[in-house]
Protein backbone atom coordinates (compact mmCIF):
# COMPACT_ATOMS: atom_id res chain seq x y z
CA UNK A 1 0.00 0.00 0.00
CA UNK A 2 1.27 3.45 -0.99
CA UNK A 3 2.15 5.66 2.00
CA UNK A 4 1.65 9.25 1.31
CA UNK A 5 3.85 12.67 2.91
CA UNK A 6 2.46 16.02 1.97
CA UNK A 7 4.69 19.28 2.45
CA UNK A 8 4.72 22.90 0.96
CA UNK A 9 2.26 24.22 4.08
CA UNK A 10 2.66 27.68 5.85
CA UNK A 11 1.49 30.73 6.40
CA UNK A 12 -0.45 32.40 3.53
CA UNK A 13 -1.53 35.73 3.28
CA UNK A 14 -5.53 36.58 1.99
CA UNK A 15 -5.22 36.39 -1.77
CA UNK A 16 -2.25 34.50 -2.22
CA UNK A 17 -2.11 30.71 -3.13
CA UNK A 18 -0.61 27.44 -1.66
CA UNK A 19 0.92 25.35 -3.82
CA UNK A 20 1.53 21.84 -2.21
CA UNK A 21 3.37 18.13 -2.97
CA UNK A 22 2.75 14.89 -1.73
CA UNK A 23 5.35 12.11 -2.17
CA UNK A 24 4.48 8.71 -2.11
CA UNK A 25 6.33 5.52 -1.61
CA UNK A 26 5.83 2.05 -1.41
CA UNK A 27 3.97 2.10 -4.77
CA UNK A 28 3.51 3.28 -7.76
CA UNK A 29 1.32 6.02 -8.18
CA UNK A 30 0.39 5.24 -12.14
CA UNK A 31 -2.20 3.10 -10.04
CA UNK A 32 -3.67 5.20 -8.12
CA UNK A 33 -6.88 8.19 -8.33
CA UNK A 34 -5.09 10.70 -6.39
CA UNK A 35 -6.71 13.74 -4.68
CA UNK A 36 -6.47 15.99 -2.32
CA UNK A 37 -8.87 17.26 1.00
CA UNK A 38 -8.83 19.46 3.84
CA UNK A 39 -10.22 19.87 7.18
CA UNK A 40 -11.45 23.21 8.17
CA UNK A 41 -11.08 23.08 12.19
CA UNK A 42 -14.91 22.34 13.80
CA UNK A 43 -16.08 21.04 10.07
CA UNK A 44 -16.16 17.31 8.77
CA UNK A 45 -13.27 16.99 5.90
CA UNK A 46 -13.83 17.93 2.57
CA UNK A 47 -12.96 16.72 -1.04
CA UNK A 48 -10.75 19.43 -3.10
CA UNK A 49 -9.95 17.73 -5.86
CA UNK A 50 -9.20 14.38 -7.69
CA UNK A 51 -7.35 13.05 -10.76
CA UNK A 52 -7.86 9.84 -12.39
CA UNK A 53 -5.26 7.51 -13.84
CA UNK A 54 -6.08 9.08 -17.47
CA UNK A 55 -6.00 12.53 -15.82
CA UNK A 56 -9.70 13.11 -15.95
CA UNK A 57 -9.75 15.96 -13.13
CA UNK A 58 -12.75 16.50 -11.24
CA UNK A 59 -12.94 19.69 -8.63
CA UNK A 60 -15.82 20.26 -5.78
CA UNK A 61 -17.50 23.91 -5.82
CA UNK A 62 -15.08 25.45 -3.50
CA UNK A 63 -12.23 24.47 -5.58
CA UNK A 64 -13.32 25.13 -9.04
CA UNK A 65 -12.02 27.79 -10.90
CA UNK A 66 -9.31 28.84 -8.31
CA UNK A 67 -7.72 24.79 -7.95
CA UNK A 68 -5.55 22.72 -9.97
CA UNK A 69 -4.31 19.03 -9.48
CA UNK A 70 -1.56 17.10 -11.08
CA UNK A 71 0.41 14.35 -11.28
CA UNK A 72 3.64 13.58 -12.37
CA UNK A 73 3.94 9.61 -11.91
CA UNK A 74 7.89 9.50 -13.19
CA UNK A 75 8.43 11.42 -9.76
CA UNK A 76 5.57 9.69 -7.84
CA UNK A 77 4.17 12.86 -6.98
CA UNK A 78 1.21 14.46 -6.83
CA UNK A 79 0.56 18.26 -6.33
CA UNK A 80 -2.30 21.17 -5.63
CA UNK A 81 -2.13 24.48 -6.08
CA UNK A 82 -4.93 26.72 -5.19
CA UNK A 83 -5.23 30.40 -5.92
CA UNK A 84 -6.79 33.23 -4.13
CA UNK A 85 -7.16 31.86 -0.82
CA UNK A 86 -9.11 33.63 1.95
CA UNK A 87 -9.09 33.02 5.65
CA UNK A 88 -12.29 30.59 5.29
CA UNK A 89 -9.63 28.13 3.42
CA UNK A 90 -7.42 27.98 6.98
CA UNK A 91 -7.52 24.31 7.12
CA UNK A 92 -5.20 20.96 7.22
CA UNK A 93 -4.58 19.54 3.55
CA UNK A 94 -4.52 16.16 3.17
CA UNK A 95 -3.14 14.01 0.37
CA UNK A 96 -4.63 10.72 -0.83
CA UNK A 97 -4.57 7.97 -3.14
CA UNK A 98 -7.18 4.98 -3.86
CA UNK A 99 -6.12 1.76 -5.33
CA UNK A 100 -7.62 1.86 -8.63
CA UNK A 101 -10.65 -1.31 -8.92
CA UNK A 102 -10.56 -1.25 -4.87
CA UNK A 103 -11.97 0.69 -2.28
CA UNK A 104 -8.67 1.22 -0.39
CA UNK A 105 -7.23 4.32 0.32
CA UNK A 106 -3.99 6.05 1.83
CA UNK A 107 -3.93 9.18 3.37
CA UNK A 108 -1.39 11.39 4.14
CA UNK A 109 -0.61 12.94 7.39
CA UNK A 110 -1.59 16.40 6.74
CA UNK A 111 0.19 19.74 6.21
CA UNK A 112 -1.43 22.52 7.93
CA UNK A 113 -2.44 26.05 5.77
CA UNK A 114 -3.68 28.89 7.66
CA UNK A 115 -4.73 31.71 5.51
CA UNK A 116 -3.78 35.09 7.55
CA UNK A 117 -2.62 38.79 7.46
């Protein structure tokens, strides 16, 4: 089973954008629907985003038009980047992968983003 280690969290100011990795080891992601999630603090964790083995990308409402997810499987690697953020989007970001034909799924341990001036 893939194990999963975001990175690229910090401080971000209102407006700017976070632009985070998540290695993974153990397997290879080519595999794998990636995506990333978050958990605001108080709320139940929400879906960002999520790409496909054929890199069909799919985005929930409070991602789209500000979000992007990719992949780069040579590296095992999978990335988010997120413009325009605002202090509602203060949350942990989670990476994860699910075993393509299976329900199981890694997770990553989190990297935390607050969103602050």
């Amino acid at each position: 089973q893939v194990q999963l280690v975001e990175s690229g969290g910090g401080l971000v100011q209102p407006g700017g954008s976070l632009k985070l990795s998540c290695a993974a080891s153990g397997d290879s992601l080519d595999r794998y629907e990636v995506g990333w999630s978050r958990r605001i603090p108080g709320k139940e964790r929400e879906l960002i985003a999520t790409l496909t083995t054929f890199h069909f990308e799919h985005y929930a409402q409070v991602a789209k038009g500000r979000a992007t997810i990719s992949r780069d499987n040579a590296k095992n690697m999978v990335f988010l980047q997120m413009n325009n953020l605002g202090p509602a989007d203060s949350a942990i970001y989670y990476c994860h992968a699910r075993l393509i034909g299976t329900t199981v799924s890694s997770w990553g341990q989190g990297t935390q983003v607050p969103v602050s001036s």
